[in-house]
N, C-alpha and C. Protein backbone atom coordinates (compact mmCIF):
# COMPACT_ATOMS: atom_id res chain seq x y z
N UNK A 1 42.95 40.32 36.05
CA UNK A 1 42.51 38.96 35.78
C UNK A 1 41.09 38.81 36.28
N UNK A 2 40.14 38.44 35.39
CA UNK A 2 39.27 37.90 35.93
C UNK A 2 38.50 37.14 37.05
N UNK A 3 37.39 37.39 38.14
CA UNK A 3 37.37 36.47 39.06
C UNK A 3 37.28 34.87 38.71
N UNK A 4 36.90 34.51 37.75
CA UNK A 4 36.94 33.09 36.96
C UNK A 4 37.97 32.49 36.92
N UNK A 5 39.09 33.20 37.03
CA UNK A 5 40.27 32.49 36.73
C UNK A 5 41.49 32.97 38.07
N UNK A 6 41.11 33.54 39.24
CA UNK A 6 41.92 34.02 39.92
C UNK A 6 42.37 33.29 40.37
N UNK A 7 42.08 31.99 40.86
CA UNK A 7 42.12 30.79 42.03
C UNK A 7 43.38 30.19 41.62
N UNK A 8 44.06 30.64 39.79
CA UNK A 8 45.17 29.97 39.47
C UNK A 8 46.37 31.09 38.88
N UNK A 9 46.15 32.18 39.48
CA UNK A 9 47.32 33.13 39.76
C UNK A 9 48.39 32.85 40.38
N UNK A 10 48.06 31.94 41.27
CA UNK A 10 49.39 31.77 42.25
C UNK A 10 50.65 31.42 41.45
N UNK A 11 51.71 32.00 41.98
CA UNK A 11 53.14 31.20 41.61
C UNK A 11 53.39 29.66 41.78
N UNK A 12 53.59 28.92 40.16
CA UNK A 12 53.33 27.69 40.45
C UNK A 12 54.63 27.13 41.65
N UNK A 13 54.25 26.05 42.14
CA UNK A 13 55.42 25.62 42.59
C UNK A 13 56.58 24.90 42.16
N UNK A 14 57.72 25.13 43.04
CA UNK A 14 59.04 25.34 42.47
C UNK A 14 59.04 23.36 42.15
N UNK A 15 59.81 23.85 40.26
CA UNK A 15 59.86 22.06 39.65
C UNK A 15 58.73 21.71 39.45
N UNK A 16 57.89 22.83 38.82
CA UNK A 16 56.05 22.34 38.20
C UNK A 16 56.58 21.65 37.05
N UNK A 17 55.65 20.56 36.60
CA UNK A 17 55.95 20.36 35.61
C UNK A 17 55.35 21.06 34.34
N UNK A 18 56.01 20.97 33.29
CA UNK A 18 56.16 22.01 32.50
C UNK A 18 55.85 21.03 31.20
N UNK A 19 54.35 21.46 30.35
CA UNK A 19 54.03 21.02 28.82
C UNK A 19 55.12 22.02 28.18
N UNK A 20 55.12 21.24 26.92
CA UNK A 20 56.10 21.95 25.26
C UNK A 20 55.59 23.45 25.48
N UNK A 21 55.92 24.03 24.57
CA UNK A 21 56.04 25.36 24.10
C UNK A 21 54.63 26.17 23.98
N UNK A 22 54.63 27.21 24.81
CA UNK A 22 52.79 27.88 24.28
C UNK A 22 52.75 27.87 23.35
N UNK A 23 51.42 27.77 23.19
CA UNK A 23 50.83 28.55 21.52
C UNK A 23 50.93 29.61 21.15
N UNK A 24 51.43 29.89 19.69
CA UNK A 24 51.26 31.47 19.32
C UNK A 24 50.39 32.36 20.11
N UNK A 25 50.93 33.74 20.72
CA UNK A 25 49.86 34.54 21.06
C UNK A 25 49.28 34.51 22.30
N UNK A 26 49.97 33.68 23.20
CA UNK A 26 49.94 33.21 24.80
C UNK A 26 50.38 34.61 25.16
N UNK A 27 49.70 35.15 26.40
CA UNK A 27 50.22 36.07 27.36
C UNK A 27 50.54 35.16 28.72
N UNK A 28 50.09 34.61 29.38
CA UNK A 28 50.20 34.21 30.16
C UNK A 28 49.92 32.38 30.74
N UNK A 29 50.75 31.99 31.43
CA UNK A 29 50.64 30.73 31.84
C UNK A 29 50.00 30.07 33.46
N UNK A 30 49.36 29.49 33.95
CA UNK A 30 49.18 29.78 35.24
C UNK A 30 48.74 28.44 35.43
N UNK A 31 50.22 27.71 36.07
CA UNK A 31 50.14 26.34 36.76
C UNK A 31 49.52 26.38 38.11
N UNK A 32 49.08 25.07 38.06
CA UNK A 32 48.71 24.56 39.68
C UNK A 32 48.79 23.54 40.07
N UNK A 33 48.95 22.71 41.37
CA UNK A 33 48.63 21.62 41.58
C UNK A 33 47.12 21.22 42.62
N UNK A 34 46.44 20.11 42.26
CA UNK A 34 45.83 19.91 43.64
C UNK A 34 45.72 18.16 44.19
N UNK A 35 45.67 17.94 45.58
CA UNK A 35 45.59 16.96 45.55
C UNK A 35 44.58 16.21 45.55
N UNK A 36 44.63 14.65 45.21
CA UNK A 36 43.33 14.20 44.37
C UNK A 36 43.34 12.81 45.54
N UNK A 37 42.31 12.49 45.83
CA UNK A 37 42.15 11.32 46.57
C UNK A 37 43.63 10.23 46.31
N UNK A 38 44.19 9.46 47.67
CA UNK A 38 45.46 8.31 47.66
C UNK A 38 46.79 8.76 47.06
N UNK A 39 46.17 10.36 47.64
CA UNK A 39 47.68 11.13 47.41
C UNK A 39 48.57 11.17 45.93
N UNK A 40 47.30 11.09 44.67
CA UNK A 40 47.76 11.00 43.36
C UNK A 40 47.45 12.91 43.43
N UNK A 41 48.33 12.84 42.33
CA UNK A 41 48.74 14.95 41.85
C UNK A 41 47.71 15.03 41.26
N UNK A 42 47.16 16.42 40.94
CA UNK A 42 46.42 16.78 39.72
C UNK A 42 47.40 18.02 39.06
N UNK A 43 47.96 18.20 37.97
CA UNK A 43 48.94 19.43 37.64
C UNK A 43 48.29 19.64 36.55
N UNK A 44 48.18 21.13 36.33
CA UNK A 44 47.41 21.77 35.06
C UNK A 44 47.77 23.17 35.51
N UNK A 45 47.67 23.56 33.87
CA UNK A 45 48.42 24.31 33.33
C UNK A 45 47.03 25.86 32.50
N UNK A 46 47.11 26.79 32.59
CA UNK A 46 46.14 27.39 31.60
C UNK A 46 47.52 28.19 30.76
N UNK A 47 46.83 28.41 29.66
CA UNK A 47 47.60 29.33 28.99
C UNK A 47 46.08 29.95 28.12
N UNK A 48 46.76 31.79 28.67
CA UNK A 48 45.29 32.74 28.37
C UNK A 48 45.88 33.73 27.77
N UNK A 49 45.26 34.59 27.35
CA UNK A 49 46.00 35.62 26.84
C UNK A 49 45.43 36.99 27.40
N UNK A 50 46.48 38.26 26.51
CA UNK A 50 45.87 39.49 27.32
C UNK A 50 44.87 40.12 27.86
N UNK A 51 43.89 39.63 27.78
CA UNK A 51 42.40 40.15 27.58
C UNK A 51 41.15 38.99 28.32
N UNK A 52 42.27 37.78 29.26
CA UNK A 52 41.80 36.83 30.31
C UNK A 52 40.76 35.72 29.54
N UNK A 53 41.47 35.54 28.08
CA UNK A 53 40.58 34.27 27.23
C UNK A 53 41.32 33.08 27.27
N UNK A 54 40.81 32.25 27.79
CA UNK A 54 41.51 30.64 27.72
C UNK A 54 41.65 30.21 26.36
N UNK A 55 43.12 29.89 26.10
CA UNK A 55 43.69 29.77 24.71
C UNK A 55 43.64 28.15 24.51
N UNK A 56 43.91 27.47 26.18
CA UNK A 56 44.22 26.42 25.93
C UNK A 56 44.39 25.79 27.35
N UNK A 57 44.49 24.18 27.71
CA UNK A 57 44.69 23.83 28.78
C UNK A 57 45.26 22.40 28.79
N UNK A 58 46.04 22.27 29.95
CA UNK A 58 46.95 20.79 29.74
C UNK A 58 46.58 20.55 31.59
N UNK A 59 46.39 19.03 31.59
CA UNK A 59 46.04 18.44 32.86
C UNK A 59 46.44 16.66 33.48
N UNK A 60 47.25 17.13 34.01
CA UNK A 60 48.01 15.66 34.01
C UNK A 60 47.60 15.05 35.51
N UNK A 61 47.70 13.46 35.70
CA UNK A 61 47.23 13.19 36.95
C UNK A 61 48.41 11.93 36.83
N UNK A 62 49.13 12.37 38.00
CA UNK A 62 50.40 11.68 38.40
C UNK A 62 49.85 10.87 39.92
N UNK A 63 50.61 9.66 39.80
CA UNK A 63 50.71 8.69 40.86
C UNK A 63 51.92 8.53 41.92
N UNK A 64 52.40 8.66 42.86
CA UNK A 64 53.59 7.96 43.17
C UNK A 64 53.30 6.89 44.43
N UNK A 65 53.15 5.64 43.61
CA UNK A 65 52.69 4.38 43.85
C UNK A 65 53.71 3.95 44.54
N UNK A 66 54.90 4.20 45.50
CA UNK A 66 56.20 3.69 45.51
C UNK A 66 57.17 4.05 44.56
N UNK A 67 57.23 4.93 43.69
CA UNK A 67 57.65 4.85 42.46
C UNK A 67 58.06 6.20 42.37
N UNK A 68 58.90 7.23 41.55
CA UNK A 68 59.00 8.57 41.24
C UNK A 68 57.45 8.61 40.83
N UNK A 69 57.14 9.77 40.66
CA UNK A 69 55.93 10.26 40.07
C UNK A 69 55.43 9.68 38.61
N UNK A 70 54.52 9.04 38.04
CA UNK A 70 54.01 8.21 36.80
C UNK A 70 52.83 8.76 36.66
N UNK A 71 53.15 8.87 35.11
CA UNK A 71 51.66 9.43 34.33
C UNK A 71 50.48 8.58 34.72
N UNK A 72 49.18 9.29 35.12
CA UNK A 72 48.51 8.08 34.71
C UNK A 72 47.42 8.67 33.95
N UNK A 73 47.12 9.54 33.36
CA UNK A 73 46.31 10.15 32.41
C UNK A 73 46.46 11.42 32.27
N UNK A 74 46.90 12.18 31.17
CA UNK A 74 46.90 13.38 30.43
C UNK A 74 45.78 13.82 29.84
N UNK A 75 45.16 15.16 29.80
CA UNK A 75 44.37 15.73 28.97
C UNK A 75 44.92 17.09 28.82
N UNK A 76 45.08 17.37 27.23
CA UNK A 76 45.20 19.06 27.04
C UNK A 76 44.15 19.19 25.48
N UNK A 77 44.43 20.35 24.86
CA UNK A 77 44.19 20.87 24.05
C UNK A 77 44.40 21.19 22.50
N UNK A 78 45.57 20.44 22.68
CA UNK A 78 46.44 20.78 21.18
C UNK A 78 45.39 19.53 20.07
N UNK A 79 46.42 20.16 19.21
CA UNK A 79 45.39 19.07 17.65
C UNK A 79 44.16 19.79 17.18
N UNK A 80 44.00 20.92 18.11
CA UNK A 80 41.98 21.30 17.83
C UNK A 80 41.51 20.82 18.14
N UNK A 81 41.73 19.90 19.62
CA UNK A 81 40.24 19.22 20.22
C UNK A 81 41.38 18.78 21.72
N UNK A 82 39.77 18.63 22.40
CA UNK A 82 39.98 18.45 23.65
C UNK A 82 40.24 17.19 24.40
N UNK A 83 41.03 15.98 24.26
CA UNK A 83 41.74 14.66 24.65
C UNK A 83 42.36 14.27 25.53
N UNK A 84 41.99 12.96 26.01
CA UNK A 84 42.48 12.25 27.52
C UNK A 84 43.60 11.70 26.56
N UNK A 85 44.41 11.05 27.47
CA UNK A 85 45.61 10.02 27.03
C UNK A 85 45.72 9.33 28.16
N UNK A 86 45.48 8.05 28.05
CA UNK A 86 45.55 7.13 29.51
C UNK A 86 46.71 6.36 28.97
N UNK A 87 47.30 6.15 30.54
CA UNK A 87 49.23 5.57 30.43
C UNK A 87 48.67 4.48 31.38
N UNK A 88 49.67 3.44 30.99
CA UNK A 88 50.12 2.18 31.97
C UNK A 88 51.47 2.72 32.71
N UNK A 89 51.89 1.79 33.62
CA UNK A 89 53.34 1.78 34.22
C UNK A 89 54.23 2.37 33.78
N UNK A 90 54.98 2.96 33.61
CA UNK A 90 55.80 3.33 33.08
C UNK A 90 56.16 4.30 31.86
N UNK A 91 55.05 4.92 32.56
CA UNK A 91 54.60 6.05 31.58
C UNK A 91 54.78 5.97 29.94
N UNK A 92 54.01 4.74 29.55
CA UNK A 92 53.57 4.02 28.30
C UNK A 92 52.25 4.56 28.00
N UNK A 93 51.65 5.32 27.14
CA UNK A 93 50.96 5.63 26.73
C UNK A 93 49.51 4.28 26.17
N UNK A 94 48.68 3.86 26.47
CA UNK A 94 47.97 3.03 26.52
C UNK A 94 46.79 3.35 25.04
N UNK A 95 45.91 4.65 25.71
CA UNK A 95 45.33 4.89 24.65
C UNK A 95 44.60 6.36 24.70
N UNK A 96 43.92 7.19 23.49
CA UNK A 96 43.84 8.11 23.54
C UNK A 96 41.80 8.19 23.51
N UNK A 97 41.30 8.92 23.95
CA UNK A 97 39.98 9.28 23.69
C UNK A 97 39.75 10.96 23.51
N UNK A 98 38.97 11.33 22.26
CA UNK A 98 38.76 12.87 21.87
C UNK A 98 37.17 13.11 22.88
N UNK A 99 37.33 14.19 23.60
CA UNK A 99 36.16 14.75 24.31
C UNK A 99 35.25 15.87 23.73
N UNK A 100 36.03 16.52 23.06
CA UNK A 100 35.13 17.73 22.02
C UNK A 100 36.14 17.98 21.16
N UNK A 101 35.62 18.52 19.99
CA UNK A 101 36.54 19.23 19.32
C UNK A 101 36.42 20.83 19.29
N UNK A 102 37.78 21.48 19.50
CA UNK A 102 37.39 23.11 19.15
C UNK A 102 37.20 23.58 18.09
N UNK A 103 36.11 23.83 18.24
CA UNK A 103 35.34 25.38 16.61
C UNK A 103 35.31 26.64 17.83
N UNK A 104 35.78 27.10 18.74
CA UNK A 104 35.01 28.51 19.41
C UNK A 104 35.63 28.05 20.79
N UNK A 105 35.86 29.60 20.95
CA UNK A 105 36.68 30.24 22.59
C UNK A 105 35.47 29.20 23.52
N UNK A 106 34.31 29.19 23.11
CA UNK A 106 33.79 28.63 24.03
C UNK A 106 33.47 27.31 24.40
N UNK A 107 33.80 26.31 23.08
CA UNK A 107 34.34 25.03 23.11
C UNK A 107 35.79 24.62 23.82
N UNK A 108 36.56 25.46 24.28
CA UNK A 108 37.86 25.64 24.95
C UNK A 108 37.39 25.70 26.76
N UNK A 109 36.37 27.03 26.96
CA UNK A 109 35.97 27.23 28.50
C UNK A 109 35.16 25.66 28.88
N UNK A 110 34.32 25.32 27.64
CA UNK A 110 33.28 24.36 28.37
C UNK A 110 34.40 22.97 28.29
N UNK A 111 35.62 22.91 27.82
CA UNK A 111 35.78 21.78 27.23
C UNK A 111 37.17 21.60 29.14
N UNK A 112 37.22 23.02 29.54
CA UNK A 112 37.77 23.38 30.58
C UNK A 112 37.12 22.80 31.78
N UNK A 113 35.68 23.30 31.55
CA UNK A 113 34.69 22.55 33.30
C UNK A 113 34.88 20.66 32.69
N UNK A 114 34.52 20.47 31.72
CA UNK A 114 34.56 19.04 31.29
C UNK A 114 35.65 18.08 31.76
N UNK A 115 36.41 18.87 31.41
CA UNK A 115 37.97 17.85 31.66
C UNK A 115 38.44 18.11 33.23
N UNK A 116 38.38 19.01 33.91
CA UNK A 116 38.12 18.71 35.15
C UNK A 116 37.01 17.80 35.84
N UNK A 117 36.12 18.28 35.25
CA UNK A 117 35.27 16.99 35.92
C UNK A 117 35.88 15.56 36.01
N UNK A 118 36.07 15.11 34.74
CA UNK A 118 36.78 13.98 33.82
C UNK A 118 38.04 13.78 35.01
N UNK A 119 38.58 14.70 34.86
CA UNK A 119 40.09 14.21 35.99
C UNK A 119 39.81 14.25 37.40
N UNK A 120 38.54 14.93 37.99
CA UNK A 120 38.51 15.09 39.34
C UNK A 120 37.29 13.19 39.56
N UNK A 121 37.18 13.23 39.10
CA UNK A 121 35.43 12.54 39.61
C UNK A 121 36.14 10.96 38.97
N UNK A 122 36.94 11.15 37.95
CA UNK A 122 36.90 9.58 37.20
C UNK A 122 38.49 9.24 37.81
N UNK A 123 39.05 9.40 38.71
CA UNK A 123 40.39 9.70 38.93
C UNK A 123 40.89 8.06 39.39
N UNK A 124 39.86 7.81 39.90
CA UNK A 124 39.39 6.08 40.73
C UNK A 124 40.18 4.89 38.87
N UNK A 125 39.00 5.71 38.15
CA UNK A 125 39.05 4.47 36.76
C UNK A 125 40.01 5.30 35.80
N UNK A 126 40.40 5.87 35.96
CA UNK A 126 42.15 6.39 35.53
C UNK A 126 42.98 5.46 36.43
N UNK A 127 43.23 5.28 37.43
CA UNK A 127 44.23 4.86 38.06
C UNK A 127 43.72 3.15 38.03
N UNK A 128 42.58 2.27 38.01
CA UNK A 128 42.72 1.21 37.58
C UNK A 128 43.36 0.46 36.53
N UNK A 129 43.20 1.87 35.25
CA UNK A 129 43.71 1.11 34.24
C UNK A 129 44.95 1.26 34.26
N UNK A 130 46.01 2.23 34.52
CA UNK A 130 46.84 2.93 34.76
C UNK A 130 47.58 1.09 35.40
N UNK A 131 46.56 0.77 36.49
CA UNK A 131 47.17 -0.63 37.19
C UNK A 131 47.16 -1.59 36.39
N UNK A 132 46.17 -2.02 35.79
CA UNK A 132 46.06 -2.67 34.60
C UNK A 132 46.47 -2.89 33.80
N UNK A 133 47.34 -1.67 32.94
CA UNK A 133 47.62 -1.74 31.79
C UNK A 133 47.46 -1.58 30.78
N UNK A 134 45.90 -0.63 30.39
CA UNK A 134 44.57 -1.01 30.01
C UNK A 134 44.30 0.69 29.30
C-alpha cells in the first residue's frame, strides 16, 4: 500500500458503519473513524483497488446530541460525481449539493482532499443546519 494511503489500513472498528455494496472491481475497503470537534464522528470509507487507486469514497459525519448516533451530512462518490447530502433530525435528508463531477482517477484523489476539507473545516455549518432543519 502506498504511503498516501497507509494512515487508513487499520482494522476498522468493531460495528463500523457500513455504505451499500462496492463497486465493480474494488480490491479493497479501508474504514476509519476520527473525532471531530463536540464529540460529533467523522466515518469514511475508501474503496481502492489492486494497484492502490482510489475507486471511490463515502464520508459521513454523525452527531450524538443525546440521541443514538444521527446523520448530519453525507458525502460519497456514486452517480459520477462527488456530493454532500445534508440531514435534519432524524436522519431526514434535507438537501443535496454536487462538488465535482468525475471524468478521471484524478477527479476522484482531488475530489478526496476536497471533501475532507468540506467535512473537517465546515463541520460547525453542517451541524447548524442539521439543528435547523435546513
Amino acid at each position: 500500500m502506498s504511503d498516501k494511503y497507509e494512515h487508513l489500513a487499520a482494522k476498522p472498528p468493531e460495528g463500523s458503519f457500513l455504505w451499500g455494496t462496492p463497486e465493480p472491481g474494488t480490491s479493497f475497503n479501508h474504514s476509519y473513524r476520527a473525532l471531530l470537534p463536540n464529540n460529533d464522528l467523522l466515518i469514511s470509507r475508501l474503496e481502492m483497488d489492486d494497484r492502490d487507486r482510489l475507486l471511490g469514497f463515502a464520508m459521513i459525519h454523525m452527531t450524538h446530541d443525546g440521541r443514538e448516533g444521527e446523520m448530519v451530512a453525507e458525502l460519497d462518490t456514486r452517480h459520477g460525481e462527488v456530493h454532500i447530502h445534508q440531514y435534519r433530525q432524524g436522519n431526514i435528508r434535507t438537501g443535496r449539493r454536487v462538488l465535482r463531477i468525475i471524468r478521471s482517477q484524478e477527479d476522484i484523489e482531488d475530489g478526496y482532499e476536497e471533501a475532507l476539507d468540506v467535512m473537517t473545516e465546515k463541520w460547525e455549518e453542517h451541524r447548524r443546519r442539521w439543528q435547523r432543519g435546513r
